[in-house]
Protein backbone atom coordinates (compact mmCIF):
# COMPACT_ATOMS: atom_id res chain seq x y z
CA UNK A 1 65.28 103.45 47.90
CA UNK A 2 68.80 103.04 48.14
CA UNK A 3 70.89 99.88 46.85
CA UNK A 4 70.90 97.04 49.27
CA UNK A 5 72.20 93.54 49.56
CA UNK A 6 69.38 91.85 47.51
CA UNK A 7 70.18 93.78 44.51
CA UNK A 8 73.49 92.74 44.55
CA UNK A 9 72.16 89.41 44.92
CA UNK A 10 70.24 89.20 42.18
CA UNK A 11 73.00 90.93 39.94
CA UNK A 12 75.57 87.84 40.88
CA UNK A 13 73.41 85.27 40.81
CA UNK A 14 73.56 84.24 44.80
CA UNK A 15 71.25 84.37 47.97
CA UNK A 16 71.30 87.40 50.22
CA UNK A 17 72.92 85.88 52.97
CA UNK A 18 76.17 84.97 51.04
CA UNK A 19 76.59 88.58 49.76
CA UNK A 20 76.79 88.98 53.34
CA UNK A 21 79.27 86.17 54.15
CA UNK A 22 81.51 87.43 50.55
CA UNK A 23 81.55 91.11 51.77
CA UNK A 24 83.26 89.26 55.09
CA UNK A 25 85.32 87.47 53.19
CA UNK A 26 83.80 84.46 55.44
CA UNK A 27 85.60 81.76 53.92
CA UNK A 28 83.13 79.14 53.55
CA UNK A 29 82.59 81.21 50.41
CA UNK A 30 84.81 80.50 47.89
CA UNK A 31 86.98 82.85 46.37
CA UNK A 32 85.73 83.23 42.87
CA UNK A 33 82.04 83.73 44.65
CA UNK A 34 83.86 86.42 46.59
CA UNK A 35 84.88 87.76 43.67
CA UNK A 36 81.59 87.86 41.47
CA UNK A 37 79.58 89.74 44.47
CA UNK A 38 82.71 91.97 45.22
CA UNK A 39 82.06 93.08 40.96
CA UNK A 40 78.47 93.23 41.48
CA UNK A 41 78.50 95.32 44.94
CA UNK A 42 81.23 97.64 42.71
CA UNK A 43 78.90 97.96 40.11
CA UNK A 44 75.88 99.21 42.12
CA UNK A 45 78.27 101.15 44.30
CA UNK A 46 76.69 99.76 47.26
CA UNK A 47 78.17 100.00 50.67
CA UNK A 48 77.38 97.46 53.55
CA UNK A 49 75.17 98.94 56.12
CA UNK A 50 77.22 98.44 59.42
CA UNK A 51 73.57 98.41 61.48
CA UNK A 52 72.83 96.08 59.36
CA UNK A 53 75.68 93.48 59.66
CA UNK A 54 75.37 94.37 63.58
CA UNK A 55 71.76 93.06 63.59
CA UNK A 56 72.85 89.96 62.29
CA UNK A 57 76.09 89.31 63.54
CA UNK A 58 75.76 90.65 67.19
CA UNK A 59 79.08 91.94 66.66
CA UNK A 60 79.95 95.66 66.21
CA UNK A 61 83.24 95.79 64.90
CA UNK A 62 84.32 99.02 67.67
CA UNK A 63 86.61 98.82 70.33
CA UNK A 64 86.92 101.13 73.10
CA UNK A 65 89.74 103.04 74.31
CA UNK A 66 89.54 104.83 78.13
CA UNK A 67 92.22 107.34 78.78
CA UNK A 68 92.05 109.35 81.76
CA UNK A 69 94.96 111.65 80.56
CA UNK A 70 95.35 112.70 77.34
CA UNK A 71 97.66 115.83 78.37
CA UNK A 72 99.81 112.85 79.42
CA UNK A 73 102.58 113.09 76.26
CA UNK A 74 102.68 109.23 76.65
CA UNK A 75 99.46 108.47 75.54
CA UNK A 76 99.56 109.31 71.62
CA UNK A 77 102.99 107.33 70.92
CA UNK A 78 100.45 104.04 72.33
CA UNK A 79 97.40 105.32 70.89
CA UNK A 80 98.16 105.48 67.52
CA UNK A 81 99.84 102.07 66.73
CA UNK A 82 96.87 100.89 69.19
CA UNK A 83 94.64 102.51 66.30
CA UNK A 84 96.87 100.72 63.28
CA UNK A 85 96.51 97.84 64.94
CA UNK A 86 92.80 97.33 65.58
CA UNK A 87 92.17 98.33 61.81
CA UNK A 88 94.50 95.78 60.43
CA UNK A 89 92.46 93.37 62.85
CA UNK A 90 88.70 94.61 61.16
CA UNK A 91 88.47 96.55 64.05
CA UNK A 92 87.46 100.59 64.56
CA UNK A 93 88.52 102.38 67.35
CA UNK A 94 86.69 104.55 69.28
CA UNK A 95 88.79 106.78 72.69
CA UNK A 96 86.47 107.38 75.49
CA UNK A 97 88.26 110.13 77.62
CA UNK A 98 87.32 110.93 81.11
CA UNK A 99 89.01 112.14 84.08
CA UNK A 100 89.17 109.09 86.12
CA UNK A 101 87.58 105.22 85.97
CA UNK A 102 85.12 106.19 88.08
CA UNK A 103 83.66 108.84 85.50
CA UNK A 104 82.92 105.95 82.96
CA UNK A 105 79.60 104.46 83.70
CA UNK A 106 79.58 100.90 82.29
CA UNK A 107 76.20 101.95 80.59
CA UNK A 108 77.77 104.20 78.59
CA UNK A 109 80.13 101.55 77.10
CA UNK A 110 77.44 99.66 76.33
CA UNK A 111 74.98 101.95 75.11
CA UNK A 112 77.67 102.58 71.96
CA UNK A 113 77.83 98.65 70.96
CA UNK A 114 81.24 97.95 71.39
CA UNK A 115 82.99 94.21 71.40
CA UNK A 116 85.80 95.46 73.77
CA UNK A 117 87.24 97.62 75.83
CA UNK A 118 90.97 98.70 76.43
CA UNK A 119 91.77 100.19 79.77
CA UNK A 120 94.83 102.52 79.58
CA UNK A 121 95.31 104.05 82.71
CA UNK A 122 93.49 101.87 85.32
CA UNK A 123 94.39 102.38 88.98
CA UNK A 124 94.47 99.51 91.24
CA UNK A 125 91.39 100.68 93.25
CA UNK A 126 89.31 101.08 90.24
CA UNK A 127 85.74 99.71 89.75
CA UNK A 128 85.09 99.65 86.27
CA UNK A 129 86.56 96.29 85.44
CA UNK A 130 84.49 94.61 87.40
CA UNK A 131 81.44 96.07 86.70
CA UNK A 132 82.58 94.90 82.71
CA UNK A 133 83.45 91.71 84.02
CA UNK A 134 79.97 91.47 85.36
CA UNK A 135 77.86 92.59 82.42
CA UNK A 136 80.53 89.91 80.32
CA UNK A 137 82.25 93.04 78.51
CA UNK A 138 85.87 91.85 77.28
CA UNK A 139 88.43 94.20 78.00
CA UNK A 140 91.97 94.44 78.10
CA UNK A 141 94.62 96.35 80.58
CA UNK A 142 97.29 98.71 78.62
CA UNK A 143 100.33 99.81 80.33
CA UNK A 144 98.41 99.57 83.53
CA UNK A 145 96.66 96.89 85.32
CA UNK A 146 95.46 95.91 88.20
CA UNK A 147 98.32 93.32 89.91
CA UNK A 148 95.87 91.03 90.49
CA UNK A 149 95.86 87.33 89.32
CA UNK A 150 93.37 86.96 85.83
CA UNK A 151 94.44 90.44 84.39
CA UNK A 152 94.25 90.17 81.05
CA UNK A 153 96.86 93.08 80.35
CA UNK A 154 99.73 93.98 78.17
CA UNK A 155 102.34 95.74 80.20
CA UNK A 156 105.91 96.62 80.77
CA UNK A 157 108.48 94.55 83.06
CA UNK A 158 108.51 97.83 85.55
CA UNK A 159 110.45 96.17 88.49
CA UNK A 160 113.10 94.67 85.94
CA UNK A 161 112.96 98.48 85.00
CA UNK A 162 113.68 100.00 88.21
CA UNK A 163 116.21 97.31 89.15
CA UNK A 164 118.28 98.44 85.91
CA UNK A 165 118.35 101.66 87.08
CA UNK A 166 119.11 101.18 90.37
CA UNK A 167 122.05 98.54 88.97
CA UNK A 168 123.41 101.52 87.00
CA UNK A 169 123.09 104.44 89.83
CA UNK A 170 124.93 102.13 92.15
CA UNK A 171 127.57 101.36 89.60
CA UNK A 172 128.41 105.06 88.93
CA UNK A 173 129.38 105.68 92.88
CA UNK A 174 125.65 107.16 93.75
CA UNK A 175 124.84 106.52 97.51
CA UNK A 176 122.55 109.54 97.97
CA UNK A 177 119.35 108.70 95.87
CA UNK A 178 115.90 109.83 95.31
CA UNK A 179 112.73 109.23 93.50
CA UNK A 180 109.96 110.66 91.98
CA UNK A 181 107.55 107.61 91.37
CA UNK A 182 104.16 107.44 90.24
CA UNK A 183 101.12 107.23 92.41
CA UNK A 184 100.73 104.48 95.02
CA UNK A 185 97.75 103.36 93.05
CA UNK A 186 99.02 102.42 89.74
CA UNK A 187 100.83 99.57 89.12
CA UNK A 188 103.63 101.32 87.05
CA UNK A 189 103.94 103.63 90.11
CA UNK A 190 104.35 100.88 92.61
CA UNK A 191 106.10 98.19 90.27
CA UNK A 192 109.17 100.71 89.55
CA UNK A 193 109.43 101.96 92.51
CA UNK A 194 110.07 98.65 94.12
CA UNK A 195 112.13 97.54 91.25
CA UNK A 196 114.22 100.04 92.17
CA UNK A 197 114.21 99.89 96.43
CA UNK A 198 115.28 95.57 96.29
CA UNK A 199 118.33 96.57 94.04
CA UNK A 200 119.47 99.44 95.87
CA UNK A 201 118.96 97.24 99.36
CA UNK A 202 120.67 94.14 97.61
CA UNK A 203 123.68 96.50 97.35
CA UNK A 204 123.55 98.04 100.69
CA UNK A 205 121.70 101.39 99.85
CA UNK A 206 118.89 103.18 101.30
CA UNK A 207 115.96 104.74 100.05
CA UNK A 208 114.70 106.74 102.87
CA UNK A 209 111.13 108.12 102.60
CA UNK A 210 111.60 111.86 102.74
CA UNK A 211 113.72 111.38 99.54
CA UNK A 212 110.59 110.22 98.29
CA UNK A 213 107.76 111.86 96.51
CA UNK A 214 104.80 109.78 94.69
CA UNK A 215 102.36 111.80 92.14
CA UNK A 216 100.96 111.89 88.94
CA UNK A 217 102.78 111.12 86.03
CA UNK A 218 103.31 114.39 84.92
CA UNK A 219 105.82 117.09 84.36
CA UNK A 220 104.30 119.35 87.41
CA UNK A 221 105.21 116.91 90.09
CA UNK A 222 108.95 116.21 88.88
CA UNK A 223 108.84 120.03 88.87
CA UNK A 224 107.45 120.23 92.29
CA UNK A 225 109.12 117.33 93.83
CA UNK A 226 112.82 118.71 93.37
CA UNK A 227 113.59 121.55 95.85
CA UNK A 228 112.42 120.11 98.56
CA UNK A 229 114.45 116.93 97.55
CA UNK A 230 117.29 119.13 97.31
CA UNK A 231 116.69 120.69 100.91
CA UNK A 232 117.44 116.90 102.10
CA UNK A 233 121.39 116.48 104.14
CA UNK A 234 122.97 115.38 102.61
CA UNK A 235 120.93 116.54 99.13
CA UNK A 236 120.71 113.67 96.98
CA UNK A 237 122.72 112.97 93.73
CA UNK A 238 120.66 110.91 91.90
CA UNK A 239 116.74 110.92 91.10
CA UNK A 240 114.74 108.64 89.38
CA UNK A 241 111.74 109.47 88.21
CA UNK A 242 108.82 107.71 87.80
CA UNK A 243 108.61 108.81 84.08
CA UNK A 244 110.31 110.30 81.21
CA UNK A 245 107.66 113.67 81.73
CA UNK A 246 108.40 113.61 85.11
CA UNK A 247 111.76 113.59 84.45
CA UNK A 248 111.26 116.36 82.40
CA UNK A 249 109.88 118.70 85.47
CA UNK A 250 112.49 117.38 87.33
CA UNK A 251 115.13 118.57 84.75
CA UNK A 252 113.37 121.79 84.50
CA UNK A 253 113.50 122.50 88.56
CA UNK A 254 117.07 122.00 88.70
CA UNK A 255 117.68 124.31 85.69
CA UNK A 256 115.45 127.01 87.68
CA UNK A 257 117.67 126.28 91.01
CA UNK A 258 120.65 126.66 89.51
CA UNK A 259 121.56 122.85 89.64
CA UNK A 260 123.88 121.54 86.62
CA UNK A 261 122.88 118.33 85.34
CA UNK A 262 124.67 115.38 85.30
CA UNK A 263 127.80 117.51 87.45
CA UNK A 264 125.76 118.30 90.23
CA UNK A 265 122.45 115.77 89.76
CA UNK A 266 121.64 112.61 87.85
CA UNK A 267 118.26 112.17 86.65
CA UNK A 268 116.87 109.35 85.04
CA UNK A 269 113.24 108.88 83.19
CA UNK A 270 111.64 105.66 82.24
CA UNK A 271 109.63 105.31 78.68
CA UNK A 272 112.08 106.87 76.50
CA UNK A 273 109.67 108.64 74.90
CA UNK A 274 110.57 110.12 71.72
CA UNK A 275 111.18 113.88 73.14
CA UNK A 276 113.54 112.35 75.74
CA UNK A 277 116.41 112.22 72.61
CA UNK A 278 115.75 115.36 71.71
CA UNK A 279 119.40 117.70 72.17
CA UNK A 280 117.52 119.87 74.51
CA UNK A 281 116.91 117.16 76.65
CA UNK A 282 119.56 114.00 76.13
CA UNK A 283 117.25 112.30 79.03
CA UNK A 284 119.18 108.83 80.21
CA UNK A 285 116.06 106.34 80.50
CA UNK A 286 114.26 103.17 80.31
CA UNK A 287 113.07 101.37 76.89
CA UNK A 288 110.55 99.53 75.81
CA UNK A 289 108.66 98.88 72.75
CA UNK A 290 105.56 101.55 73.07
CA UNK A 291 103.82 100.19 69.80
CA UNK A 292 104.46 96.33 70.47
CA UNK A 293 102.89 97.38 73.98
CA UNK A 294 100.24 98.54 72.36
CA UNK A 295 99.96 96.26 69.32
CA UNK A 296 100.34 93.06 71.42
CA UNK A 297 97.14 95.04 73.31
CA UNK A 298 95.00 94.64 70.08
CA UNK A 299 95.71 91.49 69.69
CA UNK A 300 94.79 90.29 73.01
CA UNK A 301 91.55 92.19 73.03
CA UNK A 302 90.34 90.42 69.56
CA UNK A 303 91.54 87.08 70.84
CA UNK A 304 89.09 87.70 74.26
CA UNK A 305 86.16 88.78 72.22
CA UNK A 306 86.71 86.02 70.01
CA UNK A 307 87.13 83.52 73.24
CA UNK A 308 90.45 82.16 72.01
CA UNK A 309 91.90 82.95 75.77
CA UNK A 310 92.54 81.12 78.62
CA UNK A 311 90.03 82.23 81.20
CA UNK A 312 92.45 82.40 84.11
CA UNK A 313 94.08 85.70 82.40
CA UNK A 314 96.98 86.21 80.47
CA UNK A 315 99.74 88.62 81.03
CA UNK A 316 102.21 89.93 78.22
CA UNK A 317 105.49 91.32 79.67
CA UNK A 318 107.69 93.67 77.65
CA UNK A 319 111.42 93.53 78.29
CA UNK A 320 113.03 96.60 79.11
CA UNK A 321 116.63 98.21 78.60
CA UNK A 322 119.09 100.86 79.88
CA UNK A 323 119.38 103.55 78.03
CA UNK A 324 122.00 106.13 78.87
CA UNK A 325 122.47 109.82 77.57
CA UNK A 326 123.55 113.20 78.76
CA UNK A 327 121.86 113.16 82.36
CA UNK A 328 123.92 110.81 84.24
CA UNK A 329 127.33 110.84 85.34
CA UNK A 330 129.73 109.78 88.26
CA UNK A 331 128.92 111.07 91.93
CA UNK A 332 131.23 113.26 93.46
């Protein structure tokens, strides 16, 4: 028989239950209780059974992560801090990866006892949060959400985004512009995109649709996108892409097509991810603050599954900024 709670009890001189409230540091125990079952735990070398404190708290202690798109270079610069910040909150992490929503049967999130959920890459048309909504599953949006009114989500201010580039593109002479956005059902993918279409109108410039291309976030459709953006007359001198990998393809096309960047094309990404200041790539971008995204995530995910939220939803917004390198210059 291996060492269990009662022993430890009887070595400090309390009931069972409050080696299980000290071990919590539940703090209707006081600390120099804490302190006599923490010594007497120590002593036995007994470890807390985590089935055990699930039986009789109801509460698991694991939080699940859904990416769809772990190739995605974004995703491990929000993961991690994600992961730092759950543990700092008592909280384990456990990434669920599929390759879409709809692959994620709610069962299966519940079959693994889990307080939470964080969606990271929810489309708009996606089913899965209300199935959790149904079955009373907290959950969170990251980076994506759905758009709707009682999202309880932790995104970026994409339109402020896309308006600051558009400001900039404008400033620098650029009348000929194109984009590489994400896909019509993400929010990110919309949300910049029309960022960036009001401030080019508000200053008299169009975005015509075959200078458009809408995709996956990912390097293959920048890379894709560009020559027949190029075949456009006039052939634009400005792209924006939905994303810093995007960007990235993009970059990569116009190096294959013999297109010199910033003199002949500007290209602009949106994440600033850390490879976009690397020399080879100098990638002019958007910031934000990927680990308060995902930080301020955490936190809003332990507040829901500890009912300390408004019910109506709660948004957090992060700001965004202007970030300019080697891939932008004056049009000719």
């Amino acid at each position: 028989m291996g060492i269990t709670s009662h022993d430890v009890a009887r070595l400090a001189g309390v009931s069972q239950p409050t080696v299980s409230r000290a071990l919590r540091d539940d703090p209707r125990v006081s600390e120099a209780t804490r302190e006599k079952v923490r010594r007497a735990a120590q002593a036995l070398n007994y470890v807390p059974s985590e089935a055990g404190r699930t039986l009789s708290t109801r509460a698991t202690r694991r939080v699940g992560v859904i990416v769809t798109d772990l190739t995605n270079p974004f995703y491990p610069h929000v993961i991690a801090p994600l992961h730092d910040e759950l543990s700092g909150l008592g909280y384990r992490m456990m990434l669920i990866t599929e390759r879409s929503d709809e692959a994620v049967a709610e069962e299966k999130l519940l079959d693994q006892s889990m307080d939470g959920v964080v969606l990271a890459t929810a489309t708009t048309d996606s089913r899965l949060p209300a199935q959790l909504e149904r079955r009373g599953m907290p959950y969170v949006f990251l980076n994506r959400d759905t758009g709707r009114a009682g999202d309880f989500a932790s995104v970026v201010d994409n339109e402020g985004g896309g308006r600051l580039v558009a400001r900039e593109l404008v400033a620098l002479g650029h009348r000929h512009v194109a984009g590489v956005f994400g896909a019509a059902n993400t929010t990110t993918g919309r949300e910049r995109e029309l960022g960036f279409r009001l401030a080019l109108a508000e200053a008299g410039v169009g975005l015509a649709e075959d200078r458009v291309v809408r995709g996956a976030f990912e390097y293959d459709t920048g890379y894709r996108a560009l020559p027949a953006l190029l075949a456009a007359d006039p052939a634009p001198t400005a792209v924006f892409c939905g994303n810093d990998v995007v960007a990235i393809g993009v970059l990569n096309a116009a190096l294959a097509a013999g297109v010199k960047v910033p003199d002949d094309l500007t290209v602009v990404g949106f994440d600033d991810l850390p490879m976009a200041a690397w020399e080879v790539f100098r990638l002019t971008t958007v910031r934000h603050d990927l680990g308060e995204l995902s930080r301020q995530a955490a936190r809003l995910l332990v507040r829901r599954i500890a009912g300390e939220v408004d019910p109506g939803g709660e948004r957090l917004v992060l700001p965004t900024e202007f970030v300019p390198r080697a891939t932008h210059a004056r049009a000719h």
